[in-house]
C-alpha atoms as a PDB file:
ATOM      1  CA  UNK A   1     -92.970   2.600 -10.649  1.00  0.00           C
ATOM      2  CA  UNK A   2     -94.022   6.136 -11.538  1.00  0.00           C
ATOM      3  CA  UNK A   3     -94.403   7.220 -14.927  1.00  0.00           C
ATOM      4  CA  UNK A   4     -92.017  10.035 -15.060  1.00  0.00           C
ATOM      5  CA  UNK A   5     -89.630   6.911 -14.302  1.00  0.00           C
ATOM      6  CA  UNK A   6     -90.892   4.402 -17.235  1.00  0.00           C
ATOM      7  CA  UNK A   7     -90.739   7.405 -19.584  1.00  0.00           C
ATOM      8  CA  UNK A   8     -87.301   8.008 -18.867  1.00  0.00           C
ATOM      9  CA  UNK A   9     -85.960   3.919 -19.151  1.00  0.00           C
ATOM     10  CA  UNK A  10     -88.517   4.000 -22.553  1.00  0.00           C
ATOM     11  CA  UNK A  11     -86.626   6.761 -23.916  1.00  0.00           C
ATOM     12  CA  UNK A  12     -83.115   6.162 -22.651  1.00  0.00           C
ATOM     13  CA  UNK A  13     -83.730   2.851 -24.054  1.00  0.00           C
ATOM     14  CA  UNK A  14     -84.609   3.835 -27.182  1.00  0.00           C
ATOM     15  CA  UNK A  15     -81.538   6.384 -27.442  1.00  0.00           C
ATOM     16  CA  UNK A  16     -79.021   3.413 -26.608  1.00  0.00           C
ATOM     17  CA  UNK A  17     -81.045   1.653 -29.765  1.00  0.00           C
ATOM     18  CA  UNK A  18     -80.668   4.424 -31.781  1.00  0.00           C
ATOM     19  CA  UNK A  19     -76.617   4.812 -30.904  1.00  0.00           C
ATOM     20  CA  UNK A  20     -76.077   1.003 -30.854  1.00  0.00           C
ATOM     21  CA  UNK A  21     -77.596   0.750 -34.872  1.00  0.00           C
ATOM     22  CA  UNK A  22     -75.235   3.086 -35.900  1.00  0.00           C
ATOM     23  CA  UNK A  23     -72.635   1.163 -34.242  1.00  0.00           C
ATOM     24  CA  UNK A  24     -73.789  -2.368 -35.827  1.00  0.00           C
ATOM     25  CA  UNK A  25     -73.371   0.097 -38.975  1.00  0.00           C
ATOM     26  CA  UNK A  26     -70.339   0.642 -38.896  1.00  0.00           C
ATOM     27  CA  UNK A  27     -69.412  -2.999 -38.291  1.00  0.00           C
ATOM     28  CA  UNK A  28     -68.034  -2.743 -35.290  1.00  0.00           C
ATOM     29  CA  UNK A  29     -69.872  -5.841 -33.845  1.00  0.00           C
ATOM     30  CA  UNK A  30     -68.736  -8.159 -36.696  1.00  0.00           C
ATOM     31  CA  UNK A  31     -65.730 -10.266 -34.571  1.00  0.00           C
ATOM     32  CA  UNK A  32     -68.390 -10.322 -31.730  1.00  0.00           C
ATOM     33  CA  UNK A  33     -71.250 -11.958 -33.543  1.00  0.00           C
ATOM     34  CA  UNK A  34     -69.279 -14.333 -35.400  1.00  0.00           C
ATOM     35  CA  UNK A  35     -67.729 -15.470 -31.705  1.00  0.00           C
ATOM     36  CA  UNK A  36     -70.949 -15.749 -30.009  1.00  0.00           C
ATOM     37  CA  UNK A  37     -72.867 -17.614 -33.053  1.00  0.00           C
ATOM     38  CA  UNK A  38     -69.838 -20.137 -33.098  1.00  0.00           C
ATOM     39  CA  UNK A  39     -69.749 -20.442 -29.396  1.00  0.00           C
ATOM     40  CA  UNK A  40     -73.292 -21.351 -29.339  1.00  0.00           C
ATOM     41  CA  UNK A  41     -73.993 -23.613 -32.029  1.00  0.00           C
ATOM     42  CA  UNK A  42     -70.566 -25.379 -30.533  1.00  0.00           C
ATOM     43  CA  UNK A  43     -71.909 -25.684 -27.396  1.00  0.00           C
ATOM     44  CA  UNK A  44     -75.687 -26.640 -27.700  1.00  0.00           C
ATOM     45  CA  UNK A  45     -76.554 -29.953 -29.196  1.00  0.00           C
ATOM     46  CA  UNK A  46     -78.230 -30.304 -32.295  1.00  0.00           C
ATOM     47  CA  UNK A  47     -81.236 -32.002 -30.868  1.00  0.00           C
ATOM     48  CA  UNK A  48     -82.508 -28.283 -30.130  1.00  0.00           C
ATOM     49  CA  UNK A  49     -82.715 -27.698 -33.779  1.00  0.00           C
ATOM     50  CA  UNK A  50     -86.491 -28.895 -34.131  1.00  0.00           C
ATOM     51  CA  UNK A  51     -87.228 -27.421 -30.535  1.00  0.00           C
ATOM     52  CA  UNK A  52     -85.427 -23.938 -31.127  1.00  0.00           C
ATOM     53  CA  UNK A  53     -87.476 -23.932 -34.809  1.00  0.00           C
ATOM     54  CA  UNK A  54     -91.023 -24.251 -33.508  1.00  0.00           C
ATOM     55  CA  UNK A  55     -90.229 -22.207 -30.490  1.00  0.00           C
ATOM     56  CA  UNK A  56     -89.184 -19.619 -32.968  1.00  0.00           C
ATOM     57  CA  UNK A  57     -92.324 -19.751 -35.103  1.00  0.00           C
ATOM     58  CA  UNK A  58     -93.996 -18.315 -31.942  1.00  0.00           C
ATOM     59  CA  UNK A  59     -92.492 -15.342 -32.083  1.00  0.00           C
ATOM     60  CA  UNK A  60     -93.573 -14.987 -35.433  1.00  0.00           C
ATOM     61  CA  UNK A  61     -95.642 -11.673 -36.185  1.00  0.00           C
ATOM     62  CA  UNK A  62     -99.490 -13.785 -36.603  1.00  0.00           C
ATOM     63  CA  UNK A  63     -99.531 -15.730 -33.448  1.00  0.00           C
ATOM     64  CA  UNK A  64     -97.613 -12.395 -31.543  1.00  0.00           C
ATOM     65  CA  UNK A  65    -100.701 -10.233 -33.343  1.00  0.00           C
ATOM     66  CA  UNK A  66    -103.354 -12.429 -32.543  1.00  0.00           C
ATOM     67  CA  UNK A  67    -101.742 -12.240 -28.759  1.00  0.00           C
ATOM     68  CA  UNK A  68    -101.786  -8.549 -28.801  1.00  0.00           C
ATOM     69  CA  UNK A  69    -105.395  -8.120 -30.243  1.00  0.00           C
ATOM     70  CA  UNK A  70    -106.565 -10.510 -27.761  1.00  0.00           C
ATOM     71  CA  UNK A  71    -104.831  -8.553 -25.112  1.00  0.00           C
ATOM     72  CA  UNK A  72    -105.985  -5.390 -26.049  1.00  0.00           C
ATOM     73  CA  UNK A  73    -109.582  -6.451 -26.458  1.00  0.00           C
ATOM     74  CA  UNK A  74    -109.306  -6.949 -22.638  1.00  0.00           C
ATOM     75  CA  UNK A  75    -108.063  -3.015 -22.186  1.00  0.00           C
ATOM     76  CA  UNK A  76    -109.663   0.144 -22.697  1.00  0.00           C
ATOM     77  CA  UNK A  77    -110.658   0.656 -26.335  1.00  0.00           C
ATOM     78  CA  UNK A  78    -108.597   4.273 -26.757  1.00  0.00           C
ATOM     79  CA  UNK A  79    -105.411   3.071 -24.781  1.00  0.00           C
ATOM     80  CA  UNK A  80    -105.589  -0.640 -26.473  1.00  0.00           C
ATOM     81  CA  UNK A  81    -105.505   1.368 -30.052  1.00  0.00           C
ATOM     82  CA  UNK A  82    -102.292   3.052 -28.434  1.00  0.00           C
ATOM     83  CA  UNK A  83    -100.520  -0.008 -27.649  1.00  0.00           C
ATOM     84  CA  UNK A  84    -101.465  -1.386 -30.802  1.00  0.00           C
ATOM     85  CA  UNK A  85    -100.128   1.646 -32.532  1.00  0.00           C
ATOM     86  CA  UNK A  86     -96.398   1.121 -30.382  1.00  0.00           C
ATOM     87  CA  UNK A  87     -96.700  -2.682 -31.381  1.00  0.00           C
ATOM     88  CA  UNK A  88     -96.870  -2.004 -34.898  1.00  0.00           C
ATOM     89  CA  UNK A  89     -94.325   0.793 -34.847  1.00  0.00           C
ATOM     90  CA  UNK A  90     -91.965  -1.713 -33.768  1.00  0.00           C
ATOM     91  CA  UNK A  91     -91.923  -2.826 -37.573  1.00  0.00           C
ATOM     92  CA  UNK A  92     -92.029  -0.178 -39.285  1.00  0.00           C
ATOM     93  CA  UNK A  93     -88.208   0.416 -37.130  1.00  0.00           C
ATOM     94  CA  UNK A  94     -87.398  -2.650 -38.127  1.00  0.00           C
ATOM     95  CA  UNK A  95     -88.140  -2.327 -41.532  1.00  0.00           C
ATOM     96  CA  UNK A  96     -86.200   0.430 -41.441  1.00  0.00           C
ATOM     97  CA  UNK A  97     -82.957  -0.978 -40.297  1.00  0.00           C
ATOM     98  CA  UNK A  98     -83.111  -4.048 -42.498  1.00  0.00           C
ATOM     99  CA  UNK A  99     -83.037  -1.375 -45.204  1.00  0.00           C
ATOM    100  CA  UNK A 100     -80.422   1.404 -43.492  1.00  0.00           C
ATOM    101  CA  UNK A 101     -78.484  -0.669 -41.359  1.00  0.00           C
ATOM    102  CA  UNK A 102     -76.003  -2.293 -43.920  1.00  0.00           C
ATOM    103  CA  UNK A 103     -75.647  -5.120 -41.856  1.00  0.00           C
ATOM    104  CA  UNK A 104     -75.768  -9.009 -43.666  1.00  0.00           C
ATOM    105  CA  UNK A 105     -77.182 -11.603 -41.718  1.00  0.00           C
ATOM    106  CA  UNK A 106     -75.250 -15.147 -40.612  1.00  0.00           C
ATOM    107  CA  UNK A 107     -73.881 -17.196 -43.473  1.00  0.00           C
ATOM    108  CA  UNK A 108     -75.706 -20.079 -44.796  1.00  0.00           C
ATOM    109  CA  UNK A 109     -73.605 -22.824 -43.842  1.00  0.00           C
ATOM    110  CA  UNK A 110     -74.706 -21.422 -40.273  1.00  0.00           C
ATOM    111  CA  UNK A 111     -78.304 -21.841 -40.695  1.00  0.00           C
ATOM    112  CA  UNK A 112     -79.868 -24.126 -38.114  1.00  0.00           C
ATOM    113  CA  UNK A 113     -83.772 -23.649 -38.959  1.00  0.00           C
ATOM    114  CA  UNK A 114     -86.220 -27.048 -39.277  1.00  0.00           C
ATOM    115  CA  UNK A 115     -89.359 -25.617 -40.782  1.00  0.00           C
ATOM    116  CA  UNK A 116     -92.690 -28.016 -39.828  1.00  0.00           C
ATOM    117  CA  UNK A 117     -93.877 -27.652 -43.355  1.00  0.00           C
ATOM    118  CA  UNK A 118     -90.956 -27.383 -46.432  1.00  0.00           C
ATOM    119  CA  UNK A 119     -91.452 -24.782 -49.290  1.00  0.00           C
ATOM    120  CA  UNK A 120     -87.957 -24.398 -50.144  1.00  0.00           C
ATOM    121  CA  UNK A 121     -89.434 -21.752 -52.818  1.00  0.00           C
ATOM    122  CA  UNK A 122     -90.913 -19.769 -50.274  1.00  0.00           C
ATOM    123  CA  UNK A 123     -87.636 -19.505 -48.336  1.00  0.00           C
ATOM    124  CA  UNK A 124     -86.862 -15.656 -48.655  1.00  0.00           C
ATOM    125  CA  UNK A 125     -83.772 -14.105 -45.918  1.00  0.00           C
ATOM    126  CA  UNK A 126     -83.602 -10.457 -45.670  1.00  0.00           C
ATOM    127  CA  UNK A 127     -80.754  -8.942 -47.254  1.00  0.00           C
ATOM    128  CA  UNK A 128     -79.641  -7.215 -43.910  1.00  0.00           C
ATOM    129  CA  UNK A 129     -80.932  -8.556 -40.880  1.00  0.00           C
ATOM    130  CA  UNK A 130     -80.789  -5.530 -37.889  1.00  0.00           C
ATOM    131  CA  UNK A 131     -82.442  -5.706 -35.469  1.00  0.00           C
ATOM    132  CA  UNK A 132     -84.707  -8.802 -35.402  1.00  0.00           C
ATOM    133  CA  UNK A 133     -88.259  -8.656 -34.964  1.00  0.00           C
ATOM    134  CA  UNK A 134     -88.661 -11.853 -33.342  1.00  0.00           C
ATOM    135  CA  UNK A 135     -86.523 -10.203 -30.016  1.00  0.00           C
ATOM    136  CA  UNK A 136     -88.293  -6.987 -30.450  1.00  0.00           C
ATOM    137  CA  UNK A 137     -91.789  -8.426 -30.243  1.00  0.00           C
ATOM    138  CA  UNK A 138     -90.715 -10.426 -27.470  1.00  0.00           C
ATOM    139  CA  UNK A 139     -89.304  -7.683 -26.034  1.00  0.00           C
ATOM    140  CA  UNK A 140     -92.348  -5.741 -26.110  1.00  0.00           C
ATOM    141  CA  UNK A 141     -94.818  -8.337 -24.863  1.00  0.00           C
ATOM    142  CA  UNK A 142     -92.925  -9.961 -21.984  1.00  0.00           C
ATOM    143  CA  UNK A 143     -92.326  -6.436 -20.781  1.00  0.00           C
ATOM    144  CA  UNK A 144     -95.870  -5.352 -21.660  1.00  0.00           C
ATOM    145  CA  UNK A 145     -97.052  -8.428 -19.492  1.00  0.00           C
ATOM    146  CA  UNK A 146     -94.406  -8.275 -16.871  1.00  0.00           C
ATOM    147  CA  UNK A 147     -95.740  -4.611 -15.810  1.00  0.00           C
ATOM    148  CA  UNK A 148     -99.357  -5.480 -16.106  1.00  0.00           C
ATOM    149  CA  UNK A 149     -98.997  -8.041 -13.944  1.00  0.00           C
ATOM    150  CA  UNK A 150     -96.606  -6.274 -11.086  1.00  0.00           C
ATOM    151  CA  UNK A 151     -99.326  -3.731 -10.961  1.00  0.00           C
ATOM    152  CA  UNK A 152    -102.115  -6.243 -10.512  1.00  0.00           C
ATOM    153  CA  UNK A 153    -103.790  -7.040  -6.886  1.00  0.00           C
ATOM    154  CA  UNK A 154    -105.272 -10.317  -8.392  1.00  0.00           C
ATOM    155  CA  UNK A 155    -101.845 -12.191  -7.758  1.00  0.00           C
ATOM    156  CA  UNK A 156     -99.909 -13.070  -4.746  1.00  0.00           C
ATOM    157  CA  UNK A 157     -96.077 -11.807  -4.321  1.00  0.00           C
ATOM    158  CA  UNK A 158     -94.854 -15.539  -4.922  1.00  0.00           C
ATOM    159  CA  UNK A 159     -97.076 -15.482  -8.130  1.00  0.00           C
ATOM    160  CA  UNK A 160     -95.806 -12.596  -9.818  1.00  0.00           C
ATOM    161  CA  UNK A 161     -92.378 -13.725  -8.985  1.00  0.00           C
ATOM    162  CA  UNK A 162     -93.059 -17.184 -10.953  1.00  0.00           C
ATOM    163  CA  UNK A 163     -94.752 -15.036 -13.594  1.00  0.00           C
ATOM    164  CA  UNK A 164     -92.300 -12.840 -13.792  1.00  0.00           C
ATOM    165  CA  UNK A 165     -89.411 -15.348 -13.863  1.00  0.00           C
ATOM    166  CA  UNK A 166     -91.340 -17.721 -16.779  1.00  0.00           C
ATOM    167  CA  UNK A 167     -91.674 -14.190 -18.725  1.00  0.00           C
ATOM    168  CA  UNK A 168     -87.913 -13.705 -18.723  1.00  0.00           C
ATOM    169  CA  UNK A 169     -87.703 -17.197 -19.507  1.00  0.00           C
ATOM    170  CA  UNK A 170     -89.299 -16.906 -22.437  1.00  0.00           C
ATOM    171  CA  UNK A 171     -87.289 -13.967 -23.375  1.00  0.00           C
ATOM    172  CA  UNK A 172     -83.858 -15.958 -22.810  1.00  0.00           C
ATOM    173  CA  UNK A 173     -84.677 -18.930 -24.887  1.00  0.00           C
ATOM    174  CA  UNK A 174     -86.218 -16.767 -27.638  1.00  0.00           C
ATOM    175  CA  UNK A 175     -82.669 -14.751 -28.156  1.00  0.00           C
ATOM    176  CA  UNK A 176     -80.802 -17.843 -27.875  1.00  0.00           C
ATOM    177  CA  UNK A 177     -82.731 -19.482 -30.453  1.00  0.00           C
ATOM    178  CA  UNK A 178     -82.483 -16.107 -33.256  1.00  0.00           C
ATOM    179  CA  UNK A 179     -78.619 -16.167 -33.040  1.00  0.00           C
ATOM    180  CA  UNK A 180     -78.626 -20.170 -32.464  1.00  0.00           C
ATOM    181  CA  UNK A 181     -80.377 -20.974 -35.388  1.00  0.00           C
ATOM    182  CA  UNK A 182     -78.182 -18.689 -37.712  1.00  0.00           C
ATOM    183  CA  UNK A 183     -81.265 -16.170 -38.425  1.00  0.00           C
ATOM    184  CA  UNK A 184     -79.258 -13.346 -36.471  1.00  0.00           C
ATOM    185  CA  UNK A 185     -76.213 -12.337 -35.021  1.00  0.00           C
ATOM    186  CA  UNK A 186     -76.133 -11.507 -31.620  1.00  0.00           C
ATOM    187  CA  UNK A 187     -76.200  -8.033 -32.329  1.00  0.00           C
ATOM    188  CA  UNK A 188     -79.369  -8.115 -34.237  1.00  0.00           C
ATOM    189  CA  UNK A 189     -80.612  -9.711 -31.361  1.00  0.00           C
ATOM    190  CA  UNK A 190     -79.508  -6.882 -29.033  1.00  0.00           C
ATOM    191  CA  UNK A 191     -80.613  -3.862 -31.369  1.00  0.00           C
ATOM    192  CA  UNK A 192     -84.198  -6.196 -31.351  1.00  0.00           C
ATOM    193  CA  UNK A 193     -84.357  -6.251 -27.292  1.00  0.00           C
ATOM    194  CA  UNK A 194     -84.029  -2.369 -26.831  1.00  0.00           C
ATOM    195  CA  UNK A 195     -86.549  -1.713 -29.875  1.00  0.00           C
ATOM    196  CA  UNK A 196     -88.660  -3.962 -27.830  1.00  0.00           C
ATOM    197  CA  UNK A 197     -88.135  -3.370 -24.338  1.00  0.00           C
ATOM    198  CA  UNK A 198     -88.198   0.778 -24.941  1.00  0.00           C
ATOM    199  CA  UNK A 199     -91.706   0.781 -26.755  1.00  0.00           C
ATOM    200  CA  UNK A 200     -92.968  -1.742 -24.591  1.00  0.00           C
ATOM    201  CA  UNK A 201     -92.178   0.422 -21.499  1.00  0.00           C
ATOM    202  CA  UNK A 202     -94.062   3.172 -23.429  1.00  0.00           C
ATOM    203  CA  UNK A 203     -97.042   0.593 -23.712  1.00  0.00           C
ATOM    204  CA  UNK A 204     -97.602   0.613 -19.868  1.00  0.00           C
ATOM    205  CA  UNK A 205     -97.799   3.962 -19.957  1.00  0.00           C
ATOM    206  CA  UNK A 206    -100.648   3.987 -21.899  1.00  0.00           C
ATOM    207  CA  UNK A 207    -101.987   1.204 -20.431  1.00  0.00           C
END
C-alpha cells in the first residue's frame, strides 16, 4: 500500500470523524444507541459481565502505554517519538469531545461493569462520553500492528492472515464490550474507531 494511499484513508478517516461528532452533537444518534445497547445486553448472557470487564481493563490507557513504549523501543528512535506523539494525540481528541460533544453517556441502570478490585469512591463517569478511548486506542494499535505485520517478510501468507484475523478479533470484542457494558453508546464507540483507525494509519506512515 503506497503512502499517498494511507494518507488519503488517514485523512478521509479523520474527516468522516470530524463530520460524524458533530452529528452525535446534534443527537441525531440517540434512538440508535439506545436500540443497539438494548439489543445487546438482551441478547448476550450475563455470564460475559466478569469476562467483558477484565477484557475491558486491557484497553485501559497503562497496559495500552506500556504496549506502545515497548513497541516503539523496537522502532527507530525519531519515528517511535512520532507514533508516540499520534498515540497521545488520540487523547487529547478525546478529551476534547467529552468536553464539546454534549453527548451523556448510557444510564446507570444500564451499567454492566464488574471491577476486580471495588472502590466504589473512586468510581468517577465522564459527564459526556464521545468518542471512547478504549475503541480509539484499539483502533490505533490493531491497525498500527496489522500494517507492520502485512509489510513484514518474517511471516508466511497463512500467518499474517491468522494475525490479521486475531487483530480484528480483538477489535470486535473490545467494541462489543464498551457499548455492552453500558460505558458507551454505540456511537461513542464509532466516533472512537475512526479517531483510532485514522491516526493509526498516520502511524505507519511514520513507521
Amino acid at each position: 500500500m503506497s503512502k499517498k494511499l494511507l494518507f488519503s484513508l488517514a485523512s478521509g478517516l479523520f474527516i468522516l470523524f470530524v463530520i460524524f461528532s458533530y452529528l452525535v452533537d446534534k443527537d441525531i444518534s440517540t434512538q440508535f444507541d439506545f436500540d443497539t445497547t438494548v439489543r445487546l445486553q438482551d441478547n448476550i448472557s450475563r455470564r460475559f459481565d466478569e469476562p467483558f470487564s477484565i477484557f475491558s481493563d486491557i484497553g485501559n490507557f497503562e497496559p495500552m502505554l506500556i504496549f506502545i513504549v515497548i513497541l516503539l523501543i523496537l522502532r527507530r528512535k525519531i519515528l517511535g517519538i512520532i507514533t508516540f506523539g499520534l498515540f497521545g494525540l488520540i487523547h487529547i481528541l478525546e478529551l476534547y469531545g467529552k468536553f464539546f460533544v454534549d453527548h451523556l453517556p448510557p444510564p446507570q441502570f444500564m451499567l454492566r461493569v464488574k471491577h476486580l478490585i471495588d472502590f466504589p469512591q473512586f468510581h468517577v463517569r465522564s459527564e459526556f462520553s464521545y468518542p471512547s478511548g478504549h475503541s480509539a486506542r484499539a483502533a490505533f494499535l490493531t491497525i498500527l500492528l496489522g500494517l507492520i505485520i502485512v509489510r513484514s517478510k518474517k511471516f508466511s501468507h497463512t500467518q499474517r492472515l491468522i494475525i490479521i484475523s486475531i487483530l480484528a478479533l480483538y477489535d470486535i470484542v473490545m467494541f462489543i464490550s464498551r457499548i455492552y457494558l453500558g460505558e458507551h453508546w454505540a456511537s461513542d464507540v464509532i466516533g472512537g474507531g475512526l479517531l483510532g483507525f485514522s491516526l493509526g494509519l498516520l502511524a505507519t506512515l511514520a513507521i
